[in-house]
N, C-alpha and C. Protein backbone atom coordinates (compact mmCIF):
# COMPACT_ATOMS: atom_id res chain seq x y z
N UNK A 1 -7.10 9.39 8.24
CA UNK A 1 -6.95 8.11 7.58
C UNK A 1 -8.26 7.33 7.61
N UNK A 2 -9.22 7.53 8.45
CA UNK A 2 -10.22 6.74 8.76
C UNK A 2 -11.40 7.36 7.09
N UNK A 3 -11.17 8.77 7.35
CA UNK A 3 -12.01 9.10 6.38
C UNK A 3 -11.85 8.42 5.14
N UNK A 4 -10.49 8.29 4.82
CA UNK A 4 -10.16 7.50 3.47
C UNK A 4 -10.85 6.28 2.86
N UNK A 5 -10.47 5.17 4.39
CA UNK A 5 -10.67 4.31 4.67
C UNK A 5 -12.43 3.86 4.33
N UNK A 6 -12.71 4.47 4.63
CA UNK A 6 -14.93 5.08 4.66
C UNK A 6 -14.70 5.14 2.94
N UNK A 7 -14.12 5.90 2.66
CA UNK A 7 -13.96 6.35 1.21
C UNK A 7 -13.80 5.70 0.33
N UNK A 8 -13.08 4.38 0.52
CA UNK A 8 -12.74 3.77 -0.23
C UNK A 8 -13.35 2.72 -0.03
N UNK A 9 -13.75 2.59 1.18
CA UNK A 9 -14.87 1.27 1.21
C UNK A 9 -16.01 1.79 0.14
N UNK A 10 -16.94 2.79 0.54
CA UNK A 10 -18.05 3.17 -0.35
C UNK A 10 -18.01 3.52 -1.61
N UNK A 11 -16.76 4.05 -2.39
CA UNK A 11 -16.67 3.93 -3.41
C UNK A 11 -15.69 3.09 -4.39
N UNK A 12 -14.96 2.80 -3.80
CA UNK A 12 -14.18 1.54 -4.25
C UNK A 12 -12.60 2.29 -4.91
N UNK A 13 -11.76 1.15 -4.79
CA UNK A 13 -10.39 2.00 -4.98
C UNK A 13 -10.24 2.17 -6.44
N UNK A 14 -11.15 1.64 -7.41
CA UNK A 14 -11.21 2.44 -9.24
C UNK A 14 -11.22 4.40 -8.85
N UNK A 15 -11.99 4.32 -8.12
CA UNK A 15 -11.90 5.84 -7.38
C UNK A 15 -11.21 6.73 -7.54
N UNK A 16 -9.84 6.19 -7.02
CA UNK A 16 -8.74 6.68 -6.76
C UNK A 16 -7.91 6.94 -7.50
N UNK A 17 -8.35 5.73 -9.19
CA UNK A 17 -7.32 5.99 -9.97
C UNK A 17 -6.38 4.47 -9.79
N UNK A 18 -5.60 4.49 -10.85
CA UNK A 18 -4.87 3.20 -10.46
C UNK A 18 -3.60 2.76 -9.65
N UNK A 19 -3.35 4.07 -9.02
CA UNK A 19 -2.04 4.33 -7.74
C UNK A 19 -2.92 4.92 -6.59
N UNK A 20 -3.94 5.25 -6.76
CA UNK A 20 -4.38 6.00 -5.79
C UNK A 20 -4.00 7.21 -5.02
N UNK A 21 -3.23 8.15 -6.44
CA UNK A 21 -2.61 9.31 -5.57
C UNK A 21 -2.55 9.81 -7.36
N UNK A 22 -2.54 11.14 -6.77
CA UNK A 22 -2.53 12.11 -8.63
C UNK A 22 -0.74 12.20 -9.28
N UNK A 23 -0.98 11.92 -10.28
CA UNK A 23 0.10 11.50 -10.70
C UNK A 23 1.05 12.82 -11.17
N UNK A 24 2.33 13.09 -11.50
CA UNK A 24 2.70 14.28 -11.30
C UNK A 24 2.60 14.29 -12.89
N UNK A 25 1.97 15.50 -13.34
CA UNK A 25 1.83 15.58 -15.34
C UNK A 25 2.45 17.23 -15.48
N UNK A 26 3.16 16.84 -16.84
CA UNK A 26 3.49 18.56 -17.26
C UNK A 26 2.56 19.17 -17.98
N UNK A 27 2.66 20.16 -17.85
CA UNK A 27 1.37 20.95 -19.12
C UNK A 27 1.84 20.68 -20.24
N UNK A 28 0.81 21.08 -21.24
CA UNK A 28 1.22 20.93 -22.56
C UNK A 28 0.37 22.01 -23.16
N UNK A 29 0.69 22.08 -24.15
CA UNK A 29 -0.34 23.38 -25.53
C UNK A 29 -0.99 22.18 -26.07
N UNK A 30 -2.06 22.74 -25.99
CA UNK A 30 -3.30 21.95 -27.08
C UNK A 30 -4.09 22.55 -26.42
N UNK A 31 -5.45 22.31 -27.49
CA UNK A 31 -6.60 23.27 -27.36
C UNK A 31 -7.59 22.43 -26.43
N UNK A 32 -7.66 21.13 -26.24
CA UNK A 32 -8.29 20.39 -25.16
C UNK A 32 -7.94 19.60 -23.96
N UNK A 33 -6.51 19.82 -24.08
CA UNK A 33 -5.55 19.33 -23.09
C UNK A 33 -4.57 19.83 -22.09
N UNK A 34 -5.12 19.64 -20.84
CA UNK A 34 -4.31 20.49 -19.84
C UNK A 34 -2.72 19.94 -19.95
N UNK A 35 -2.67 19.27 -19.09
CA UNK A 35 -1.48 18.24 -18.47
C UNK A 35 -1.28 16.51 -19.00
N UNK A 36 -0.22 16.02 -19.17
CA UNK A 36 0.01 14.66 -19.28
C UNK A 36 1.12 13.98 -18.31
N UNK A 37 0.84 13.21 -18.16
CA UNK A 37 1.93 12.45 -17.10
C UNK A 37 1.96 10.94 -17.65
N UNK A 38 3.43 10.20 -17.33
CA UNK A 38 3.18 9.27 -17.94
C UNK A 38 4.43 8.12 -16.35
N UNK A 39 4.26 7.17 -16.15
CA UNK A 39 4.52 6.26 -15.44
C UNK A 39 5.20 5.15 -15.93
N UNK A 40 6.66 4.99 -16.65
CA UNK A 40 6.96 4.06 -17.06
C UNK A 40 7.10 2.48 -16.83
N UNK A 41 7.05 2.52 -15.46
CA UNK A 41 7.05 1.16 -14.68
C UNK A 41 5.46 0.62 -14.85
N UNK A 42 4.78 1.41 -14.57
CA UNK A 42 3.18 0.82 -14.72
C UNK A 42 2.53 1.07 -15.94
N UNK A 43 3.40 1.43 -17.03
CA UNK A 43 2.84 1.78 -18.51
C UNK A 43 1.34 2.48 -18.42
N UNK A 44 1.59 3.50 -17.25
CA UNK A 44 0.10 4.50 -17.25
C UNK A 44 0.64 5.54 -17.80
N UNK A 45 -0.19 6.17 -18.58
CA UNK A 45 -0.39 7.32 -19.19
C UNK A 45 -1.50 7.95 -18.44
N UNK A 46 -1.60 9.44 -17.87
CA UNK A 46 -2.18 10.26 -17.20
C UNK A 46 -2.82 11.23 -18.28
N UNK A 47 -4.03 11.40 -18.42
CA UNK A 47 -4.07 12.83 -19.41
C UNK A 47 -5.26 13.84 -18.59
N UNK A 48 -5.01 15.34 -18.06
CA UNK A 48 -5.95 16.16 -17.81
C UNK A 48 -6.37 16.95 -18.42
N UNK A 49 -7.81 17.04 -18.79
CA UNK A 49 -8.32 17.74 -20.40
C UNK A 49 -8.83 18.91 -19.81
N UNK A 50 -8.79 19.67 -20.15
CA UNK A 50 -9.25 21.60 -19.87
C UNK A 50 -10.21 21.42 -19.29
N UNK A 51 -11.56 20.37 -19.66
CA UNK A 51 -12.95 20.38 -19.09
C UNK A 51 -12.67 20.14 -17.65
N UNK A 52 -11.43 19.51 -17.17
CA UNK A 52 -11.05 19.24 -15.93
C UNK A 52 -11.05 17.41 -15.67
N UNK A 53 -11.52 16.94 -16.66
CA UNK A 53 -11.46 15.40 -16.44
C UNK A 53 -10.24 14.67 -16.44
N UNK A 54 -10.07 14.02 -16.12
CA UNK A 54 -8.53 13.30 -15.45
C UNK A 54 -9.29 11.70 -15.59
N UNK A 55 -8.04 11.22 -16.66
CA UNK A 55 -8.06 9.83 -17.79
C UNK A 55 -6.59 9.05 -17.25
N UNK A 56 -6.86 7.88 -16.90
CA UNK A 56 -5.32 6.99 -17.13
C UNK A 56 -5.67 6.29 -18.03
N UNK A 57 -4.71 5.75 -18.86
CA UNK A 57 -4.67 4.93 -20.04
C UNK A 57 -3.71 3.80 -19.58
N UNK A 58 -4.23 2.30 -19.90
CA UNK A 58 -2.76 1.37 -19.09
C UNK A 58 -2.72 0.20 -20.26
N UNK A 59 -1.07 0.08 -20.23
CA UNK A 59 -0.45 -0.51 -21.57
C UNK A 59 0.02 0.19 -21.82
N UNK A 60 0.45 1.62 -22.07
CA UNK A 60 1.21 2.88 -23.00
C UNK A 60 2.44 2.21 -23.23
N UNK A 61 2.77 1.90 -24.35
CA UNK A 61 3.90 1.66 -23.99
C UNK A 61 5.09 2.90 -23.82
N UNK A 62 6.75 3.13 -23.95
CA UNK A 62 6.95 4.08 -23.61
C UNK A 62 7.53 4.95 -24.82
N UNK A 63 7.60 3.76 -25.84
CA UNK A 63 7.49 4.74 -27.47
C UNK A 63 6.43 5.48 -27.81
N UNK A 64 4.93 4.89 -27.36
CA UNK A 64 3.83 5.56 -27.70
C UNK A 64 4.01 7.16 -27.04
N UNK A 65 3.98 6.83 -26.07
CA UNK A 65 4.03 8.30 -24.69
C UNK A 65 5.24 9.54 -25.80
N UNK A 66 6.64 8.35 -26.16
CA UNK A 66 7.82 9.45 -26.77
C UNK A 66 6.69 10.36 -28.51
N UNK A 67 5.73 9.16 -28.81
CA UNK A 67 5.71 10.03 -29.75
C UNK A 67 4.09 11.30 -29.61
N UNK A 68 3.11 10.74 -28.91
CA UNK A 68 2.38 11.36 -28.18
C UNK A 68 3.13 12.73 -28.02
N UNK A 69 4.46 12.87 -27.03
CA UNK A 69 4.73 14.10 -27.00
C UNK A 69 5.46 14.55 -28.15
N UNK A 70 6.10 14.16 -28.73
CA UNK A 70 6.21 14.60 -30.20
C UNK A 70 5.73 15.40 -31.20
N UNK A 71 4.49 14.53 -31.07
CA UNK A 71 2.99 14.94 -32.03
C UNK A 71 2.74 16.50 -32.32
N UNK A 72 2.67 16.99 -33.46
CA UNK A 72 2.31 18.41 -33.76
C UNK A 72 0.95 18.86 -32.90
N UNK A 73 0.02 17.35 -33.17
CA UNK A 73 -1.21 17.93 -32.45
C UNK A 73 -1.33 16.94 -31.34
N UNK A 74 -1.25 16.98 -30.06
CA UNK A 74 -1.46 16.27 -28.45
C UNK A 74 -2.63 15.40 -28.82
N UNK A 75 -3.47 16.37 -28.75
CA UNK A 75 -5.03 15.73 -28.78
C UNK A 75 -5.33 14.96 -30.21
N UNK A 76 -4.97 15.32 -31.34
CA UNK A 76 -5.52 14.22 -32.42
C UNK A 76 -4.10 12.92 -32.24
N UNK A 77 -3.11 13.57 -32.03
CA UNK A 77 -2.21 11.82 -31.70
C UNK A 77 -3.21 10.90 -30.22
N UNK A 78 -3.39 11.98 -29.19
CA UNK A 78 -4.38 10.89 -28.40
C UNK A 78 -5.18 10.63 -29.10
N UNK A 79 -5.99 11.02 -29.26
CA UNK A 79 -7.84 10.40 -29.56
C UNK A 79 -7.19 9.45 -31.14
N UNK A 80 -6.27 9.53 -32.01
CA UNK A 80 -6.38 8.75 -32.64
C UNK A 80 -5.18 7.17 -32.58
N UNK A 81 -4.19 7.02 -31.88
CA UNK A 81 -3.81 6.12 -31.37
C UNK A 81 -4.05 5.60 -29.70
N UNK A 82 -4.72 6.69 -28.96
CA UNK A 82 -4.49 6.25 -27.51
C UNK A 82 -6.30 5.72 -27.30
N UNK A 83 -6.93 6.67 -27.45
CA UNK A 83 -8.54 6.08 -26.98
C UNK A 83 -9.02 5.52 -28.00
N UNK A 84 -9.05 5.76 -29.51
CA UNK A 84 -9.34 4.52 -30.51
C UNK A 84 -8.21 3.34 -30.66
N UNK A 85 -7.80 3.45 -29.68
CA UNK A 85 -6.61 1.83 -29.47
C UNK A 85 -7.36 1.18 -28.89
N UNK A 86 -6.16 0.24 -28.51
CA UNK A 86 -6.28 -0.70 -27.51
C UNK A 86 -6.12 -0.70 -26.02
N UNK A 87 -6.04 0.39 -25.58
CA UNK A 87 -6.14 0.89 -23.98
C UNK A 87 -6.89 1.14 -23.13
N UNK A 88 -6.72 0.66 -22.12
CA UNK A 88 -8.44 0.84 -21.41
C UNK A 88 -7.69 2.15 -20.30
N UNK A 89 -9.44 2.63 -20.45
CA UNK A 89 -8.89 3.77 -20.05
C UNK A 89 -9.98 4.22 -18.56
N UNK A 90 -9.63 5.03 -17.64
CA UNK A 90 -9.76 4.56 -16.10
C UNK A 90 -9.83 6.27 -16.03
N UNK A 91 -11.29 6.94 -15.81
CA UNK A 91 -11.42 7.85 -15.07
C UNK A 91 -10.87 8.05 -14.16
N UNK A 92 -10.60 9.39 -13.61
CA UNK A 92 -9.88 9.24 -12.10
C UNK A 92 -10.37 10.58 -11.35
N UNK A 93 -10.97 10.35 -10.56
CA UNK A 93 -11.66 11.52 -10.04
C UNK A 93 -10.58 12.22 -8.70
N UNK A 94 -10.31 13.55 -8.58
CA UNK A 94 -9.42 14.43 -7.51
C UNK A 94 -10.10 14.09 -6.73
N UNK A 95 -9.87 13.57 -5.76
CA UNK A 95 -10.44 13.20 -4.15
C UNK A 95 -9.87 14.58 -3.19
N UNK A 96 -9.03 15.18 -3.83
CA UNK A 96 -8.68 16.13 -2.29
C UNK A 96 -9.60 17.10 -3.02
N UNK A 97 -9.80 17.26 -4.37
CA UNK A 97 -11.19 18.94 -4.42
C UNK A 97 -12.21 19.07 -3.82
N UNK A 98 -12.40 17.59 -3.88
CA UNK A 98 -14.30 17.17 -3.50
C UNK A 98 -14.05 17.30 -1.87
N UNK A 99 -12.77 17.51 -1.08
CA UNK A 99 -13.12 17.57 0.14
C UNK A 99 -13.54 16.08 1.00
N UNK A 100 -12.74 14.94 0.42
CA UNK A 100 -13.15 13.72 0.71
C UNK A 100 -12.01 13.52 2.02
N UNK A 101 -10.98 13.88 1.75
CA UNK A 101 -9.81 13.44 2.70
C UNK A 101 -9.52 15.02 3.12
């Protein structure tokens, strides 16, 4: 716990993501998109892209997320209602790969 603690002092809890713990996402088919997870109480949307980068999006609402998974194509319904929206969107880096905790 102390290590965390170090961890989060020096890099700050944006770090962590906006729960500070990896959010549980299902896979999906698309050609740039691993996994999505979505958080209805905190209107976060989770997305993990093949390159391995891990995105929250906050505001989703929970029609957007229903039609997101809907979508014939994952990735052009994101990139064209979710990151050319209005959502700010919050890198989130795996803290247990890097061997931090």
């Amino acid at each position: 716990m102390l290590r965390l603690r170090l961890f989060v002092f020096y890099y700050g809890l944006d770090y962590l993501g906006y729960y500070g713990y990896d959010m549980e996402r299902q896979p999906v088919e698309g050609s740039n998109i691993e996994s999505v997870g979505y958080d209805p109480d905190g209107q976060i949307l989770e997305v993990e892209f093949k390159s391995g980068g891990v995105y929250q999006y906050s505001g989703v609402e929970s029609e957007m997320f229903r039609s997101l998974m809907d979508a014939k194509s994952i990735g052009s319904f994101l990139r064209t209602n979710i990151v050319q929206g209005d959502y700010e969107a919050t890198k989130v880096n795996k803290v247990e790969e890097e061997g931090i905790i």
